[in-house]
PDB file of N, CA and C in Angstrom:
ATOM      1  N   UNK A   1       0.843  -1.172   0.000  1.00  0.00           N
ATOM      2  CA  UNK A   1       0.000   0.000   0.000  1.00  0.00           C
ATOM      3  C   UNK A   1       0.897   1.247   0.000  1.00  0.00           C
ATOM      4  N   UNK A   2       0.378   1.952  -0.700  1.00  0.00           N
ATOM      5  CA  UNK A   2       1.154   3.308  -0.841  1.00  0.00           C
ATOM      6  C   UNK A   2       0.945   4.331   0.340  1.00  0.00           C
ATOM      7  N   UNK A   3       1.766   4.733   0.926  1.00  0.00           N
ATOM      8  CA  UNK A   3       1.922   5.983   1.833  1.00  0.00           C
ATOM      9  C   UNK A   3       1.836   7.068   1.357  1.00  0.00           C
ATOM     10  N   UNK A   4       1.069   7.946   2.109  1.00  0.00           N
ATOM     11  CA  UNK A   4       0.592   9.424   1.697  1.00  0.00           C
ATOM     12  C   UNK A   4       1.147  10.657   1.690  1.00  0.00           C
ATOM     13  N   UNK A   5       2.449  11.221   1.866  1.00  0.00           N
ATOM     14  CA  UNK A   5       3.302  11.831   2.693  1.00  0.00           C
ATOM     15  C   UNK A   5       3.262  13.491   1.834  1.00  0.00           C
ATOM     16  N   UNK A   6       1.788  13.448   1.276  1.00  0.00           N
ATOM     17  CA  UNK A   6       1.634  14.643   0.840  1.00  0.00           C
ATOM     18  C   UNK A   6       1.197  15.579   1.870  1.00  0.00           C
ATOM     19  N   UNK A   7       1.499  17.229   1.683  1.00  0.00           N
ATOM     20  CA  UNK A   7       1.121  17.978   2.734  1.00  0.00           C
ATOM     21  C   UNK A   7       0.214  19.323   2.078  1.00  0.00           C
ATOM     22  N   UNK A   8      -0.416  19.788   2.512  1.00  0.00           N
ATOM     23  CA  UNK A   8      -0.972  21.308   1.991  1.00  0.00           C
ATOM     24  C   UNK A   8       0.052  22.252   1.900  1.00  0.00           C
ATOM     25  N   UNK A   9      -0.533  22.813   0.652  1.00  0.00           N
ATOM     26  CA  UNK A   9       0.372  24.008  -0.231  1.00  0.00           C
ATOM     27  C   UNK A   9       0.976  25.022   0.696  1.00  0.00           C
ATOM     28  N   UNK A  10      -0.043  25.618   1.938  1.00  0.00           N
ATOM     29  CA  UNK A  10      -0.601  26.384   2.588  1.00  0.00           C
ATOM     30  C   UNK A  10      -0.177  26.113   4.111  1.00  0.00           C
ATOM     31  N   UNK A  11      -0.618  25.152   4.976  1.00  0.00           N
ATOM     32  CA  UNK A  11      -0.234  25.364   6.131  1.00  0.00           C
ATOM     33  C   UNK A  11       0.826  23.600   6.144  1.00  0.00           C
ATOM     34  N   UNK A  12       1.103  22.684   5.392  1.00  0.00           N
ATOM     35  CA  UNK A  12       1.826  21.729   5.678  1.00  0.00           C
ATOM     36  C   UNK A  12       0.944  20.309   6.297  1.00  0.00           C
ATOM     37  N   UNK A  13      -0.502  20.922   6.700  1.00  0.00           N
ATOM     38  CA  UNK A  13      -0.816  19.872   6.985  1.00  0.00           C
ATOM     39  C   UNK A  13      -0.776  18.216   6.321  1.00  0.00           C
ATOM     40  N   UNK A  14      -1.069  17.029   6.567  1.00  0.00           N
ATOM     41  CA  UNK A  14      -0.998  16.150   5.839  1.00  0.00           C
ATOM     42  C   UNK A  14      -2.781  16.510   4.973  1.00  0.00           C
ATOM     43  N   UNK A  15      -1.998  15.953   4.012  1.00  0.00           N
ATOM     44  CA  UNK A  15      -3.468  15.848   2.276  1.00  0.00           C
ATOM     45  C   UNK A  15      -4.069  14.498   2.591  1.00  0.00           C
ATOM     46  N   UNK A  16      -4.844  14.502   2.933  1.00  0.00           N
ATOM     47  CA  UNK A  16      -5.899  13.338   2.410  1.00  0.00           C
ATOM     48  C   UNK A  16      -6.174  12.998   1.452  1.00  0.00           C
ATOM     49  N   UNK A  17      -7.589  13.762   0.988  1.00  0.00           N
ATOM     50  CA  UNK A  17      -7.964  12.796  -0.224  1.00  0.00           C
ATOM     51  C   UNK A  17      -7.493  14.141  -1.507  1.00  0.00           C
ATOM     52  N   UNK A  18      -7.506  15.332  -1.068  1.00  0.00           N
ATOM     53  CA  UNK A  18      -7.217  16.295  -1.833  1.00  0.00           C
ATOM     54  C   UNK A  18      -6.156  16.362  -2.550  1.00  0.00           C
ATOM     55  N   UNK A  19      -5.674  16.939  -3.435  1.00  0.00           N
ATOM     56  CA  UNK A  19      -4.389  17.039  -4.317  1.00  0.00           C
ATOM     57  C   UNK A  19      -3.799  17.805  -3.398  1.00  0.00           C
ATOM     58  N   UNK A  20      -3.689  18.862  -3.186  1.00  0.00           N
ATOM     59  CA  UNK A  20      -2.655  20.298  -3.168  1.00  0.00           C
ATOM     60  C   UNK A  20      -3.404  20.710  -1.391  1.00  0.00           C
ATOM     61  N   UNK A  21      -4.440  20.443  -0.908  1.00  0.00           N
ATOM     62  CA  UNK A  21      -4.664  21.305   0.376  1.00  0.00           C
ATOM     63  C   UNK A  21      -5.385  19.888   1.077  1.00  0.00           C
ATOM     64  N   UNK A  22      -5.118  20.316   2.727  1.00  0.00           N
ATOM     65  CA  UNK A  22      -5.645  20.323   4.020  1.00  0.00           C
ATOM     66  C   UNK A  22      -7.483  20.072   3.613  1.00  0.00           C
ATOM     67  N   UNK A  23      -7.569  19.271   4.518  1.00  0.00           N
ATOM     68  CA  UNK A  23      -8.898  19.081   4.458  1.00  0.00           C
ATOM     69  C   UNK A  23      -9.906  20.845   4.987  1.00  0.00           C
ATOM     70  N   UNK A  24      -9.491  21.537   5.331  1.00  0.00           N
ATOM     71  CA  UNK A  24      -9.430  22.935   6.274  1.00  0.00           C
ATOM     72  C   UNK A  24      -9.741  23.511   5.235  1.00  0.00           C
ATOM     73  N   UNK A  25      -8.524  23.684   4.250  1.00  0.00           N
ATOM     74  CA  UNK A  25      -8.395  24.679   3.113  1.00  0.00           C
ATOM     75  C   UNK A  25      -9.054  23.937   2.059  1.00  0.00           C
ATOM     76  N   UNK A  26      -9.237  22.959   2.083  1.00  0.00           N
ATOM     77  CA  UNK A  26     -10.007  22.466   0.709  1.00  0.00           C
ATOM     78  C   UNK A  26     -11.675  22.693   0.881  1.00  0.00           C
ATOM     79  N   UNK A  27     -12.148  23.114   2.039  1.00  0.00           N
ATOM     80  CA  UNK A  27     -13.527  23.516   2.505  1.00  0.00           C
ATOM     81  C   UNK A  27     -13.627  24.789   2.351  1.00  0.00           C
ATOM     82  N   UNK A  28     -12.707  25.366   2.050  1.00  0.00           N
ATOM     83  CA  UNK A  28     -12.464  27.018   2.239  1.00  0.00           C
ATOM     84  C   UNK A  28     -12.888  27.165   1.044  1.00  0.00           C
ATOM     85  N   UNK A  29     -11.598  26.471   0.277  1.00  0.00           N
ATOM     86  CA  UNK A  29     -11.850  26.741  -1.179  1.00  0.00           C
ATOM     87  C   UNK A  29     -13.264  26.004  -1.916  1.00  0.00           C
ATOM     88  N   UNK A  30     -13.465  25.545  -1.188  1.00  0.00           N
ATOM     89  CA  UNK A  30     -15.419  25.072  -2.074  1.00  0.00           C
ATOM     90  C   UNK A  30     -16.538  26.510  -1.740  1.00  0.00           C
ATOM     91  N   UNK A  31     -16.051  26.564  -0.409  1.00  0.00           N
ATOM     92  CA  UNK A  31     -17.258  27.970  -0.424  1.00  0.00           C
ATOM     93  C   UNK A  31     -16.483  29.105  -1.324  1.00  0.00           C
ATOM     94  N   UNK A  32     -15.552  29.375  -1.371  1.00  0.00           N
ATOM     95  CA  UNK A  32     -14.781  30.600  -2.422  1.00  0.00           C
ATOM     96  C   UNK A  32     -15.140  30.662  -3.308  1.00  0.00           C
ATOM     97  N   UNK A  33     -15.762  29.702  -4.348  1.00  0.00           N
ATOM     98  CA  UNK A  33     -16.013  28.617  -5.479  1.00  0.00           C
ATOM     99  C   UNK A  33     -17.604  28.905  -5.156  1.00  0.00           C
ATOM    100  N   UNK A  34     -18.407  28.657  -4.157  1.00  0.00           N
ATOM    101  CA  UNK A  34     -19.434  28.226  -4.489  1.00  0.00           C
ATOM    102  C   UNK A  34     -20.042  30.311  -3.872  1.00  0.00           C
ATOM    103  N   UNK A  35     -19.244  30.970  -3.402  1.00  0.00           N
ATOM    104  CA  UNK A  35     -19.982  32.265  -3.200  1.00  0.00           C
ATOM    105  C   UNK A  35     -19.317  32.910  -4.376  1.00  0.00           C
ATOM    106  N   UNK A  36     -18.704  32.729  -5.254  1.00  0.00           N
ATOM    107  CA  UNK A  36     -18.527  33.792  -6.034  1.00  0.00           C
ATOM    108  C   UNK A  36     -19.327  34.608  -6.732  1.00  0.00           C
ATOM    109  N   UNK A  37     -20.571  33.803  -7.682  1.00  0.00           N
ATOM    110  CA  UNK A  37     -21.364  33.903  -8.091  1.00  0.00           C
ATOM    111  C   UNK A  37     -22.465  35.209  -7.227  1.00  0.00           C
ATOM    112  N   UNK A  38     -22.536  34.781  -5.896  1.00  0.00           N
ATOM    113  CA  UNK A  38     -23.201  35.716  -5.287  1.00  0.00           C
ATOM    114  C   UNK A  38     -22.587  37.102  -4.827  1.00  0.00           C
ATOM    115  N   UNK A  39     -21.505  37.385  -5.057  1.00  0.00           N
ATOM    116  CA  UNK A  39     -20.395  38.266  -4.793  1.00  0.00           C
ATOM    117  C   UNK A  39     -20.321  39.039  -5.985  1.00  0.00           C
ATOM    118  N   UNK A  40     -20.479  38.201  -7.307  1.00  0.00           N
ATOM    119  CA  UNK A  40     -20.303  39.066  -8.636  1.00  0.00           C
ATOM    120  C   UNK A  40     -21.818  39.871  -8.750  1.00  0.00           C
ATOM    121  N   UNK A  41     -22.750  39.191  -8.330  1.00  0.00           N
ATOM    122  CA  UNK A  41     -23.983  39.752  -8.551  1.00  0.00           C
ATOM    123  C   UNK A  41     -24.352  41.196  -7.466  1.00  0.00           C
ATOM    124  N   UNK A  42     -23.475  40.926  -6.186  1.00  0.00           N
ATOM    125  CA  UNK A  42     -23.768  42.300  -5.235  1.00  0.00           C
ATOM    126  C   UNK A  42     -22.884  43.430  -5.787  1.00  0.00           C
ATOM    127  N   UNK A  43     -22.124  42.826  -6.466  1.00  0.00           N
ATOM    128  CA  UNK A  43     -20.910  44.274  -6.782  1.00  0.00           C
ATOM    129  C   UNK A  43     -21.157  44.342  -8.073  1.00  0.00           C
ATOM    130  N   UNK A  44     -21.292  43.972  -8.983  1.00  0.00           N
ATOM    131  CA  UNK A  44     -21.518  43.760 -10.292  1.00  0.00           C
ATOM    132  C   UNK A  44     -20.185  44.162 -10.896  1.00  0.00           C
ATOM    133  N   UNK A  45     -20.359  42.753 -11.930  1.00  0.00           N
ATOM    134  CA  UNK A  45     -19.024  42.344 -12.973  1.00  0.00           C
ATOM    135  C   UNK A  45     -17.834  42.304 -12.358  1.00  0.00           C
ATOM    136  N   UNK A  46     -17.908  41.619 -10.730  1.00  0.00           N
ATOM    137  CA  UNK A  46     -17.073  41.607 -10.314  1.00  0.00           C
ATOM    138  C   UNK A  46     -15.900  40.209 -10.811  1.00  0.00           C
ATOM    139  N   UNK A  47     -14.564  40.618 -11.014  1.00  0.00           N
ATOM    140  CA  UNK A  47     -13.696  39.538 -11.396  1.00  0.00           C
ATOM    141  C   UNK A  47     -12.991  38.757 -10.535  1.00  0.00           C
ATOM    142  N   UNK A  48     -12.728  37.697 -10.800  1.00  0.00           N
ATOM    143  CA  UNK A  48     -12.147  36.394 -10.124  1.00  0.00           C
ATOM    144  C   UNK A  48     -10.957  36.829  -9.029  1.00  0.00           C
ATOM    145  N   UNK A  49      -9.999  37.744  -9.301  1.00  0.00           N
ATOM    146  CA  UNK A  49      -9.307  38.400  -8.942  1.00  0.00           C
ATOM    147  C   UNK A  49      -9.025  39.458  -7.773  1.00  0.00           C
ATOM    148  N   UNK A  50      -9.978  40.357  -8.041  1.00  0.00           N
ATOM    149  CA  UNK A  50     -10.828  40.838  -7.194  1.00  0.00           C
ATOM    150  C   UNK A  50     -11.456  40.698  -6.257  1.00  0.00           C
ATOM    151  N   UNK A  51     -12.249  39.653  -6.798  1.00  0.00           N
ATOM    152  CA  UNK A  51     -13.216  38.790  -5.378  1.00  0.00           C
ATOM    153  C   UNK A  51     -12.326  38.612  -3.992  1.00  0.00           C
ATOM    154  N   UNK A  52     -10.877  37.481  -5.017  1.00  0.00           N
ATOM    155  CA  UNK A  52     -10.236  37.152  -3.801  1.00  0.00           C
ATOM    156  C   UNK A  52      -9.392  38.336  -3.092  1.00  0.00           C
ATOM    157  N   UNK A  53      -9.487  39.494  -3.720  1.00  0.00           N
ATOM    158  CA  UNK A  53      -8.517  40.890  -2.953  1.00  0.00           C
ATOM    159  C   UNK A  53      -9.767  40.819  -2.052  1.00  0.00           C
ATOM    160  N   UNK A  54     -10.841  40.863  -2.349  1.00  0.00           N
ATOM    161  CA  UNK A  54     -11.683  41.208  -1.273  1.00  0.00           C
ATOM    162  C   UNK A  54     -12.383  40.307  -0.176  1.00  0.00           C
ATOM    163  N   UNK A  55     -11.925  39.603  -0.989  1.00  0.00           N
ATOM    164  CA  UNK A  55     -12.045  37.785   0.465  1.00  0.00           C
ATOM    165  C   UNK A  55     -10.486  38.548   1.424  1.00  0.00           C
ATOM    166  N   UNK A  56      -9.629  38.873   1.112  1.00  0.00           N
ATOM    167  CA  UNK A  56      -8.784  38.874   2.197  1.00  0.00           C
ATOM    168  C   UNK A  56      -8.719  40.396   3.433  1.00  0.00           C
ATOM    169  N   UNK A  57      -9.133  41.089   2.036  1.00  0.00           N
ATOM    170  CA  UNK A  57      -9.655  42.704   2.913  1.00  0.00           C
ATOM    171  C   UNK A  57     -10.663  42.233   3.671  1.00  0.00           C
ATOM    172  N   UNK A  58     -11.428  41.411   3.580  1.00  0.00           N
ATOM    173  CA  UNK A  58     -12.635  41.481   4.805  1.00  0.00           C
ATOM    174  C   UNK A  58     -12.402  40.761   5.720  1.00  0.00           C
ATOM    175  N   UNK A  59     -12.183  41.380   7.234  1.00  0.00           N
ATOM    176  CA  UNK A  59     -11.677  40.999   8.577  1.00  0.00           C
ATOM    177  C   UNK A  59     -12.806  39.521   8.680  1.00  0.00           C
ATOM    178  N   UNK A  60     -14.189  39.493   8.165  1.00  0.00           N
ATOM    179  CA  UNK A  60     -14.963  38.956   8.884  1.00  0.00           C
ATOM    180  C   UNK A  60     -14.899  37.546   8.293  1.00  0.00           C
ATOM    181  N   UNK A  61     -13.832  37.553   7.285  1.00  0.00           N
ATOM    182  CA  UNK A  61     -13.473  36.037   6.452  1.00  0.00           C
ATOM    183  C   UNK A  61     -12.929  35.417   7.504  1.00  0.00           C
ATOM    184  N   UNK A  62     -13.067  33.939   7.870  1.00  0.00           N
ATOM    185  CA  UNK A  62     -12.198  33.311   8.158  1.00  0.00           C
ATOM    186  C   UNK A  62     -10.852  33.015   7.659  1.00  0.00           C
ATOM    187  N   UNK A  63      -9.914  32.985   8.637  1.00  0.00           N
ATOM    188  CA  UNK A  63      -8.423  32.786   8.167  1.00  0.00           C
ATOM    189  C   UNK A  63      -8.195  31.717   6.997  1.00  0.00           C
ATOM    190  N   UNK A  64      -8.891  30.694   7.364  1.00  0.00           N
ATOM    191  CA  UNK A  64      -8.491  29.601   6.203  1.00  0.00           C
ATOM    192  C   UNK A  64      -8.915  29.757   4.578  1.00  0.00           C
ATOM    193  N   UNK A  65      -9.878  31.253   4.575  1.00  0.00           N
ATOM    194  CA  UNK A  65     -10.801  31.440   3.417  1.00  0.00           C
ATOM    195  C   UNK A  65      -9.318  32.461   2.923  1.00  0.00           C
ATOM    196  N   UNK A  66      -9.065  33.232   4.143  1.00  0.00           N
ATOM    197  CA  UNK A  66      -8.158  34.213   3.488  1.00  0.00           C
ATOM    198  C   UNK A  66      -6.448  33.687   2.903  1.00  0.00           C
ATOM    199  N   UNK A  67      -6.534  32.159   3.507  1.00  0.00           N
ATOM    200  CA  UNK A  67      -4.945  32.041   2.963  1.00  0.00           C
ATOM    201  C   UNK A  67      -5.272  31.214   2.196  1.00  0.00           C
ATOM    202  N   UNK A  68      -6.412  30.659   1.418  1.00  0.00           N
ATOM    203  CA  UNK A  68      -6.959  30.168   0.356  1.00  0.00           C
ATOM    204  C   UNK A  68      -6.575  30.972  -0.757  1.00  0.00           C
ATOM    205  N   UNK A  69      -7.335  32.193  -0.669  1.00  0.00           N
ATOM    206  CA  UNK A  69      -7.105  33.384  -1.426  1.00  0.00           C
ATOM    207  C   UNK A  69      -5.998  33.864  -1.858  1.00  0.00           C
ATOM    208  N   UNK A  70      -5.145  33.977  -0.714  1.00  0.00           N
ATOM    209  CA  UNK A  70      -3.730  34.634  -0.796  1.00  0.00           C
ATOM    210  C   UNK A  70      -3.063  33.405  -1.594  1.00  0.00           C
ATOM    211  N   UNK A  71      -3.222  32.127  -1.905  1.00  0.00           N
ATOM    212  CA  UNK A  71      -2.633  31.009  -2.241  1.00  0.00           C
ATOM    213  C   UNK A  71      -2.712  31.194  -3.902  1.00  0.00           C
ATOM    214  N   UNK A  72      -4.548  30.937  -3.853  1.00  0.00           N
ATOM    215  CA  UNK A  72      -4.735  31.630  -5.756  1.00  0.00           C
ATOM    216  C   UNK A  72      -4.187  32.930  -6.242  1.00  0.00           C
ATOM    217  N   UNK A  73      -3.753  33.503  -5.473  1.00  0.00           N
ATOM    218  CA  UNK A  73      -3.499  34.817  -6.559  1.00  0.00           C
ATOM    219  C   UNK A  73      -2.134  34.722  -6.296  1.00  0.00           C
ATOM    220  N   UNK A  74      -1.814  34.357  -5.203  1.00  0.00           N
ATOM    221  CA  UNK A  74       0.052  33.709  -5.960  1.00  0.00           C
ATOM    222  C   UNK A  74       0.547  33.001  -6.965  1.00  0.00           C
ATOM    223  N   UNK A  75      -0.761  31.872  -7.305  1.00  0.00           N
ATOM    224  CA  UNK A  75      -0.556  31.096  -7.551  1.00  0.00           C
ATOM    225  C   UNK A  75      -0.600  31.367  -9.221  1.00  0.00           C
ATOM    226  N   UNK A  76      -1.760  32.107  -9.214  1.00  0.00           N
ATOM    227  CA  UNK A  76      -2.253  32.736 -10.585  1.00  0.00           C
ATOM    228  C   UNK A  76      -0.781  33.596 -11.144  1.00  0.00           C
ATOM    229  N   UNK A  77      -0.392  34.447  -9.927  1.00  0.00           N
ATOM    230  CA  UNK A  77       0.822  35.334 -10.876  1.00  0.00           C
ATOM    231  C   UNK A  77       1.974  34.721 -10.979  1.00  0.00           C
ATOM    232  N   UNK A  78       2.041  33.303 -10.480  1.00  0.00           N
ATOM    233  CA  UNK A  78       3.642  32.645 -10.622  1.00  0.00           C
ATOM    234  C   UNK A  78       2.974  31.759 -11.876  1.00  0.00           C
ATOM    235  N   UNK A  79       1.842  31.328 -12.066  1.00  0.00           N
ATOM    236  CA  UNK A  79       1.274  30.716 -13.046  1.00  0.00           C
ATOM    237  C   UNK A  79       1.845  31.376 -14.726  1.00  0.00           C
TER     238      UNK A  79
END
């Protein structure tokens, strides 16, 4: 049987079933994913980009939403 000795991008935890994140951050990133839609519609034509500047400006995000964020748009400009 193969051993798992993968860790998250983000805080190091061990990966489960996820590729790249923590079971923590991989919940983060489903709601990031699943509120965007409602985020583009309160601000209008709001971009992918953006969103996440403003997932991290808002104190009232949870931490794991905000180093989600901070992860994609690193990830996007080293991309």
């Amino acid at each position: 049987m193969e051993k798992n000795d993968k860790t998250c991008f983000i805080c190091k935890r061990k990966v489960e079933t996820h590729k790249e994140l923590c079971n923590y951050h991989f919940i983060a990133l489903l709601n990031i994913e699943k509120s965007f839609q409602t985020w583009r519609d309160a601000y209008g034509n709001l971009d992918w980009m953006e969103y996440l500047k403003k997932l991290i400006e808002n104190e009232e995000n949870g931490i794991w939403v905000q180093e989600v964020a901070k992860y994609l748009i690193t990830e996007k400009m080293e991309g």
